[in-house]
PDB file of N, CA and C in Angstrom:
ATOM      1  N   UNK A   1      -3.079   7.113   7.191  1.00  0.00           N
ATOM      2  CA  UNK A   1      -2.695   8.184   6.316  1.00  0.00           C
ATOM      3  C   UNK A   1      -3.390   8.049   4.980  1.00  0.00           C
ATOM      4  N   UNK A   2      -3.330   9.452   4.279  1.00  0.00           N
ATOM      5  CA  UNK A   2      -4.062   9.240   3.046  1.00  0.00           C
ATOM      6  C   UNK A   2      -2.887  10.300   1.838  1.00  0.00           C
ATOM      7  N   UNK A   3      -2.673   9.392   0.865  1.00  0.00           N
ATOM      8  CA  UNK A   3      -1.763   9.539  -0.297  1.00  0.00           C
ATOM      9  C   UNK A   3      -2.772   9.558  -1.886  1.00  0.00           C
ATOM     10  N   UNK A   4      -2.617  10.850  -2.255  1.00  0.00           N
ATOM     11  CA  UNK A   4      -3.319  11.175  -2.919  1.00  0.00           C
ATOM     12  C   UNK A   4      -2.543  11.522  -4.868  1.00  0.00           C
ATOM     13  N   UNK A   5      -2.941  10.395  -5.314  1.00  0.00           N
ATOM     14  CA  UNK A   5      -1.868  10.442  -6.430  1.00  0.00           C
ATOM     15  C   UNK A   5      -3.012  10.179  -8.161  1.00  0.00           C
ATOM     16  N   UNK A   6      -2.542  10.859  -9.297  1.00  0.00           N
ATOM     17  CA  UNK A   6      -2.952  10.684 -10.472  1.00  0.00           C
ATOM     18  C   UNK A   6      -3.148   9.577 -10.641  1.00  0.00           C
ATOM     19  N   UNK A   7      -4.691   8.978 -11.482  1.00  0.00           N
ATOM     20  CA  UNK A   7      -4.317   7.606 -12.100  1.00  0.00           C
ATOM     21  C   UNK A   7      -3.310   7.479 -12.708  1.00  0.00           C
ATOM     22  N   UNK A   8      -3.053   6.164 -13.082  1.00  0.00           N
ATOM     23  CA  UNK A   8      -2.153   5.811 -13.968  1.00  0.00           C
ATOM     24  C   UNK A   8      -0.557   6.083 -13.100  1.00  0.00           C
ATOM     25  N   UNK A   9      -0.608   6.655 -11.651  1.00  0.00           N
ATOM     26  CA  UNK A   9       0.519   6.827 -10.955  1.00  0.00           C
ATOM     27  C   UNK A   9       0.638   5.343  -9.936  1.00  0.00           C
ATOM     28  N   UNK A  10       2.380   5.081 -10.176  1.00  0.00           N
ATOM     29  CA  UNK A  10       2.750   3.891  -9.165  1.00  0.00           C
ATOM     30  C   UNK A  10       3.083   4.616  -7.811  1.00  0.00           C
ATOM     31  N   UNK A  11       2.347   3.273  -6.736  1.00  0.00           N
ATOM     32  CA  UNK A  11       2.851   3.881  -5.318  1.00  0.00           C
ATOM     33  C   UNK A  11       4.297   2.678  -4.925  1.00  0.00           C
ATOM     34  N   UNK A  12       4.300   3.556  -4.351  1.00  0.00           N
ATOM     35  CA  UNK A  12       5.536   2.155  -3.593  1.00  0.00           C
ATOM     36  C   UNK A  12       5.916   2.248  -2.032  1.00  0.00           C
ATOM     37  N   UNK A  13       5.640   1.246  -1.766  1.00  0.00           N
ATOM     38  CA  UNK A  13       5.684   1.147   0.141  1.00  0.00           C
ATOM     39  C   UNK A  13       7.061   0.598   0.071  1.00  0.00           C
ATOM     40  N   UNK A  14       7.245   1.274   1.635  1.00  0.00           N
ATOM     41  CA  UNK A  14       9.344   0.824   1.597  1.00  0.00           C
ATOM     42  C   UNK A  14       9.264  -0.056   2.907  1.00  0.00           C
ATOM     43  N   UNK A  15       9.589  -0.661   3.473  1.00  0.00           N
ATOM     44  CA  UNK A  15      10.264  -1.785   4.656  1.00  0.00           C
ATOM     45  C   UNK A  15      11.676  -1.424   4.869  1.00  0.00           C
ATOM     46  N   UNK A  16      11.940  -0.451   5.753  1.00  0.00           N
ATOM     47  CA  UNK A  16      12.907  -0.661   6.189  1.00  0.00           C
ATOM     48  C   UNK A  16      13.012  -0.934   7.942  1.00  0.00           C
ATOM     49  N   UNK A  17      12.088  -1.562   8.716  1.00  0.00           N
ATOM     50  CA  UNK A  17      12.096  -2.331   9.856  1.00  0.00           C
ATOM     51  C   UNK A  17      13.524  -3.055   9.835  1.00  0.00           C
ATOM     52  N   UNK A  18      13.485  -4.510   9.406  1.00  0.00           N
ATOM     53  CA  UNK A  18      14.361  -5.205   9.692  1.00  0.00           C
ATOM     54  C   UNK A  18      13.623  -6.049  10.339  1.00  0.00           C
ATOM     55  N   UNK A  19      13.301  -6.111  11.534  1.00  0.00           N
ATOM     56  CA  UNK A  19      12.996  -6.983  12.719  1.00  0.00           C
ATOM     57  C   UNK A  19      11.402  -7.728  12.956  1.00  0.00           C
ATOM     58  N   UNK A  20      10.967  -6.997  11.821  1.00  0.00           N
ATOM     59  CA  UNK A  20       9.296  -6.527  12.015  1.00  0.00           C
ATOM     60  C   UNK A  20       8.664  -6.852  10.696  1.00  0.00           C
ATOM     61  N   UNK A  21       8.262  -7.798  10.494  1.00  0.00           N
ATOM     62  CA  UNK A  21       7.164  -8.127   9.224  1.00  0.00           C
ATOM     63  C   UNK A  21       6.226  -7.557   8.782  1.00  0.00           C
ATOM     64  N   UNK A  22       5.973  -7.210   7.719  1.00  0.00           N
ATOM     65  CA  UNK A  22       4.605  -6.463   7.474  1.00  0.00           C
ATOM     66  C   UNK A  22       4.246  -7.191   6.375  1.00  0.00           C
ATOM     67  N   UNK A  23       3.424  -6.468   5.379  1.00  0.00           N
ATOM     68  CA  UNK A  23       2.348  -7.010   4.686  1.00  0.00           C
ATOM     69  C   UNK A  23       1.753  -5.420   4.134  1.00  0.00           C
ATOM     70  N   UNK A  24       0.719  -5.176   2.950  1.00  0.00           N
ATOM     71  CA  UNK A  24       0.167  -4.210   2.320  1.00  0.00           C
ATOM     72  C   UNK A  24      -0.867  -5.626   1.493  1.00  0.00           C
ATOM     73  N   UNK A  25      -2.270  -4.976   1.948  1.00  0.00           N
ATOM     74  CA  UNK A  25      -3.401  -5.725   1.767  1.00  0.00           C
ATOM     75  C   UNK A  25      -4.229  -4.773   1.284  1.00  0.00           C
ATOM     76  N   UNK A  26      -4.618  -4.942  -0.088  1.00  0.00           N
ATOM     77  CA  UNK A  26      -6.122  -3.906  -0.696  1.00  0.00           C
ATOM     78  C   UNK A  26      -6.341  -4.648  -1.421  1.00  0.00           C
ATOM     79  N   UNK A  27      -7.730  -3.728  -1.851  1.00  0.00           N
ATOM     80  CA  UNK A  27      -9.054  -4.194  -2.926  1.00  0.00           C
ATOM     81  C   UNK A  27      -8.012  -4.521  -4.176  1.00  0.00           C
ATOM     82  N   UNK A  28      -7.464  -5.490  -4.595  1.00  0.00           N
ATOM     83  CA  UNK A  28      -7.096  -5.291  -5.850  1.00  0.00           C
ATOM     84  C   UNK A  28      -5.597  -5.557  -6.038  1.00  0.00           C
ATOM     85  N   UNK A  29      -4.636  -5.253  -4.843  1.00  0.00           N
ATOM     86  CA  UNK A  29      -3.054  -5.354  -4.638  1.00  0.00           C
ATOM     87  C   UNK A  29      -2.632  -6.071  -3.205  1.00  0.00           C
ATOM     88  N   UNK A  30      -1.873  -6.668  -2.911  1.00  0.00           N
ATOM     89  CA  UNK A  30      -1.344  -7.729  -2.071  1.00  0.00           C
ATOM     90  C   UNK A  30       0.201  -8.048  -2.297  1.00  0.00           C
ATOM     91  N   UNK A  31       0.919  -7.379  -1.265  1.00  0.00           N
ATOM     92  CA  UNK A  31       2.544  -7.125  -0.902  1.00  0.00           C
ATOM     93  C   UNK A  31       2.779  -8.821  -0.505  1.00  0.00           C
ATOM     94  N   UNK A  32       3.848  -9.108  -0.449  1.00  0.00           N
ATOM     95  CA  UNK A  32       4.527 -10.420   0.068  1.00  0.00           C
ATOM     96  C   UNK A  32       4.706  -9.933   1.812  1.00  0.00           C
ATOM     97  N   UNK A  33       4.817 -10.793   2.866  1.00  0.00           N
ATOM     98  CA  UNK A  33       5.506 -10.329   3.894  1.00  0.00           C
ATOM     99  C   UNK A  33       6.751 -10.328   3.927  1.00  0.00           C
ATOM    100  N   UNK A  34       7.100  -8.986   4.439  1.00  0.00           N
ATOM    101  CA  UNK A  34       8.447  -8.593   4.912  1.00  0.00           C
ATOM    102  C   UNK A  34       9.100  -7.986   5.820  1.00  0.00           C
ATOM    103  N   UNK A  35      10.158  -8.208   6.024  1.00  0.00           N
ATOM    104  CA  UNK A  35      10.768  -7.143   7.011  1.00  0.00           C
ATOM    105  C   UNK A  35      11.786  -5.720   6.652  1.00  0.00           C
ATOM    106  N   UNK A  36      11.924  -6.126   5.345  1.00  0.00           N
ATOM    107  CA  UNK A  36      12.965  -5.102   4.311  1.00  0.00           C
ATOM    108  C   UNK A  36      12.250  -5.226   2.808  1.00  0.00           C
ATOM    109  N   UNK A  37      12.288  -4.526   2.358  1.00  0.00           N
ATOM    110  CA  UNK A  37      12.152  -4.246   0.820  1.00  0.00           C
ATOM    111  C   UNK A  37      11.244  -3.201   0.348  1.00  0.00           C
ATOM    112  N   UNK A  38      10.754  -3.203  -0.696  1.00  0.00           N
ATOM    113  CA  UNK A  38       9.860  -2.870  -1.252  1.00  0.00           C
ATOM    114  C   UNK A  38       8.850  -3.242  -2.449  1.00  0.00           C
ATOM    115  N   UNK A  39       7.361  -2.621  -2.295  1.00  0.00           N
ATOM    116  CA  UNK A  39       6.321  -3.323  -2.749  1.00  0.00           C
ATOM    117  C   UNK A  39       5.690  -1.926  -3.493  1.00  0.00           C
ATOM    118  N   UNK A  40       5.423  -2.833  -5.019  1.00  0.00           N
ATOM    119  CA  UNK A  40       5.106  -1.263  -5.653  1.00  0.00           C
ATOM    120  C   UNK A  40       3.303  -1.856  -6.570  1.00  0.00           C
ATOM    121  N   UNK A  41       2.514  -1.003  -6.752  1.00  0.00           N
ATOM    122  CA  UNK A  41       1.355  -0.888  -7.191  1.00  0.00           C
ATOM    123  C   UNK A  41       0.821  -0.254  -8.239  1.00  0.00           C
ATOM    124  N   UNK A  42       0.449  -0.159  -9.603  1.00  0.00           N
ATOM    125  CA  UNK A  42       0.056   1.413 -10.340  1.00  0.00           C
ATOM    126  C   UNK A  42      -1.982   0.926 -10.032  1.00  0.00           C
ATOM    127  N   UNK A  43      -1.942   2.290 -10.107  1.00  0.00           N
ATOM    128  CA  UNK A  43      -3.281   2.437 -10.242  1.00  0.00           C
ATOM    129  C   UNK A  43      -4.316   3.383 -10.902  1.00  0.00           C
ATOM    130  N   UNK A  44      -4.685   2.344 -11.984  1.00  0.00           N
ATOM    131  CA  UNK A  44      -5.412   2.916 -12.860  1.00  0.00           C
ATOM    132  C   UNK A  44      -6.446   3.703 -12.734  1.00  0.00           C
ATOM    133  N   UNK A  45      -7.424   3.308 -12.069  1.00  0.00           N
ATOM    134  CA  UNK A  45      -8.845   3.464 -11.685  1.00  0.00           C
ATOM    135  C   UNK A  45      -8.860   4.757 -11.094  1.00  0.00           C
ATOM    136  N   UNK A  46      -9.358   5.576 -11.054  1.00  0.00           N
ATOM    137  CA  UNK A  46      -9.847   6.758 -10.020  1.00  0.00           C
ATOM    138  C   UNK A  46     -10.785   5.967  -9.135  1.00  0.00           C
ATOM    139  N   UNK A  47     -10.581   6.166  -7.567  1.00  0.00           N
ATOM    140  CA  UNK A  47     -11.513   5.818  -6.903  1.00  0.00           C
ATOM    141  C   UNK A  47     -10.546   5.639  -5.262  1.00  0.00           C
ATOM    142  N   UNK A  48     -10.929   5.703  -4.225  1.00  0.00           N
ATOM    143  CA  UNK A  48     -10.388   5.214  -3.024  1.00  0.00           C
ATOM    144  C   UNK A  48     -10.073   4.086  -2.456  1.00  0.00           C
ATOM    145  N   UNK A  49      -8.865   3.285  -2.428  1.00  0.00           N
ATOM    146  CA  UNK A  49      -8.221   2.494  -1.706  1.00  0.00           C
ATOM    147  C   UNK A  49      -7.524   2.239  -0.390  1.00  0.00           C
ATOM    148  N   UNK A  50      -8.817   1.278   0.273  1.00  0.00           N
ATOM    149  CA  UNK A  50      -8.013   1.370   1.549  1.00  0.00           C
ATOM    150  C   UNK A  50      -6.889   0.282   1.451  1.00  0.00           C
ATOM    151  N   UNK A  51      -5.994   0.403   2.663  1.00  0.00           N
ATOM    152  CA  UNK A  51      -5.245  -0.712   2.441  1.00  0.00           C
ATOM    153  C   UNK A  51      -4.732  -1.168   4.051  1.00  0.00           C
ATOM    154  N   UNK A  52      -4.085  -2.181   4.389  1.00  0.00           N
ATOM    155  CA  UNK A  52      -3.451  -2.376   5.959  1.00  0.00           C
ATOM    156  C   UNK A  52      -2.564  -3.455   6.113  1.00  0.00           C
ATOM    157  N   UNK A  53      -2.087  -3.572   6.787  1.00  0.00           N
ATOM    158  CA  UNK A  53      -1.123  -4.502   7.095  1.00  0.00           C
ATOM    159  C   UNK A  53      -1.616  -5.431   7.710  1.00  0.00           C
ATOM    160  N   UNK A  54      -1.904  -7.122   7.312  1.00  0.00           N
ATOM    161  CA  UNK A  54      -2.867  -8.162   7.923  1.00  0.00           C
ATOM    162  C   UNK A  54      -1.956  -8.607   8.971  1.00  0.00           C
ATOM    163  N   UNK A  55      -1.153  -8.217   9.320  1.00  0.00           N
ATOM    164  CA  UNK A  55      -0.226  -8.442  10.298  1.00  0.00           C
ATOM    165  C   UNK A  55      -0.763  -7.760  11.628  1.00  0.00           C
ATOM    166  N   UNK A  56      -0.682  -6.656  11.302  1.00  0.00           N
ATOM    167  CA  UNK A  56      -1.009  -5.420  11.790  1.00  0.00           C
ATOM    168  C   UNK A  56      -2.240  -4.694  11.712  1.00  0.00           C
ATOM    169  N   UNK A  57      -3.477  -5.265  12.115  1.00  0.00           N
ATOM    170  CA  UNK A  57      -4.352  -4.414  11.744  1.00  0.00           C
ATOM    171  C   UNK A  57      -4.611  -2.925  11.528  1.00  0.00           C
ATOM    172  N   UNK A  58      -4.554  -2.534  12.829  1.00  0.00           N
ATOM    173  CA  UNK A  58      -4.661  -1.147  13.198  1.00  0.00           C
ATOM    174  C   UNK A  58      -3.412  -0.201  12.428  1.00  0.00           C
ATOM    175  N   UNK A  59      -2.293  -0.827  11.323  1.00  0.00           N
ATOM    176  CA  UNK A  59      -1.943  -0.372  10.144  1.00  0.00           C
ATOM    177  C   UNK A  59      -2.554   0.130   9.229  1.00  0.00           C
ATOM    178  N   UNK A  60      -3.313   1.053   8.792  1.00  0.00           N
ATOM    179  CA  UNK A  60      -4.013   0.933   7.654  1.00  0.00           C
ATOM    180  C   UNK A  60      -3.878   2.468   6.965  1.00  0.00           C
ATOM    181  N   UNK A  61      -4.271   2.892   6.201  1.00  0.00           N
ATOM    182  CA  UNK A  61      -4.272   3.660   5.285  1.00  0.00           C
ATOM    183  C   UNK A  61      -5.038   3.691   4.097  1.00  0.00           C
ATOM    184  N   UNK A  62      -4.921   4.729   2.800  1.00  0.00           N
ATOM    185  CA  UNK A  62      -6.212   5.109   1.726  1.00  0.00           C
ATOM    186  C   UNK A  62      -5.210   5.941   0.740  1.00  0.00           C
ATOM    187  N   UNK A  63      -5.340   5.361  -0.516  1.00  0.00           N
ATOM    188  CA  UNK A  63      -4.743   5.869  -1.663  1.00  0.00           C
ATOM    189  C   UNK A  63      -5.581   6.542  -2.554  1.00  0.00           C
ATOM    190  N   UNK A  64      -6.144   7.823  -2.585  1.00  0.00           N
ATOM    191  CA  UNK A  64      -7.221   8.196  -3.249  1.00  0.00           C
ATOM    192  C   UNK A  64      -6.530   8.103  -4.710  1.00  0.00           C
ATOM    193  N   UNK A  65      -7.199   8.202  -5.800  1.00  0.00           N
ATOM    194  CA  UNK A  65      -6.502   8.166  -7.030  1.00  0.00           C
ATOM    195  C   UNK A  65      -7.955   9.036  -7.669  1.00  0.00           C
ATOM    196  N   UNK A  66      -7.103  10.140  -8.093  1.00  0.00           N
ATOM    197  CA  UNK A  66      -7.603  11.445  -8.947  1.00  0.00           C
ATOM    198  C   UNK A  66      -7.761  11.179 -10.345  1.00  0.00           C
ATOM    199  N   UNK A  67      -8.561  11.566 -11.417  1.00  0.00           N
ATOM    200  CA  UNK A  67      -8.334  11.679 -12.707  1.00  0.00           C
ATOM    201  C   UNK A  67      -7.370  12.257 -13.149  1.00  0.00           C
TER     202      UNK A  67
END
């Protein structure tokens, strides 16, 4: 998926699995593993971020960030 947000805007990934560990891996930001919580990011820069779950490869996703 691709989430398309203002610089200077925070994202925030949610865990609500339970059972199931994940992870959020990019150029620049790195989540703790979990199975519940949440993991939050701002991002300054305009430019495209991919990101994925090192758990999970084939997880992945792209945070474009607009001026």
């Amino acid at each position: 998926e691709t989430l398309t947000v203002p610089a200077g805007a925070t994202v925030t990934w949610v865990w609500r699995d339970g059972a199931i560990a994940h992870d959020v891996n990019g150029d620049g930001f790195q989540s703790e593993v979990m199975a519940e919580g949440t993991f939050r990011h701002r991002f300054t820069t305009p430019g495209s971020y991919d990101y994925l779950c090192t758990l999970h490869p084939n997880m992945t996703g792209t945070i474009e960030v607009t001026r």
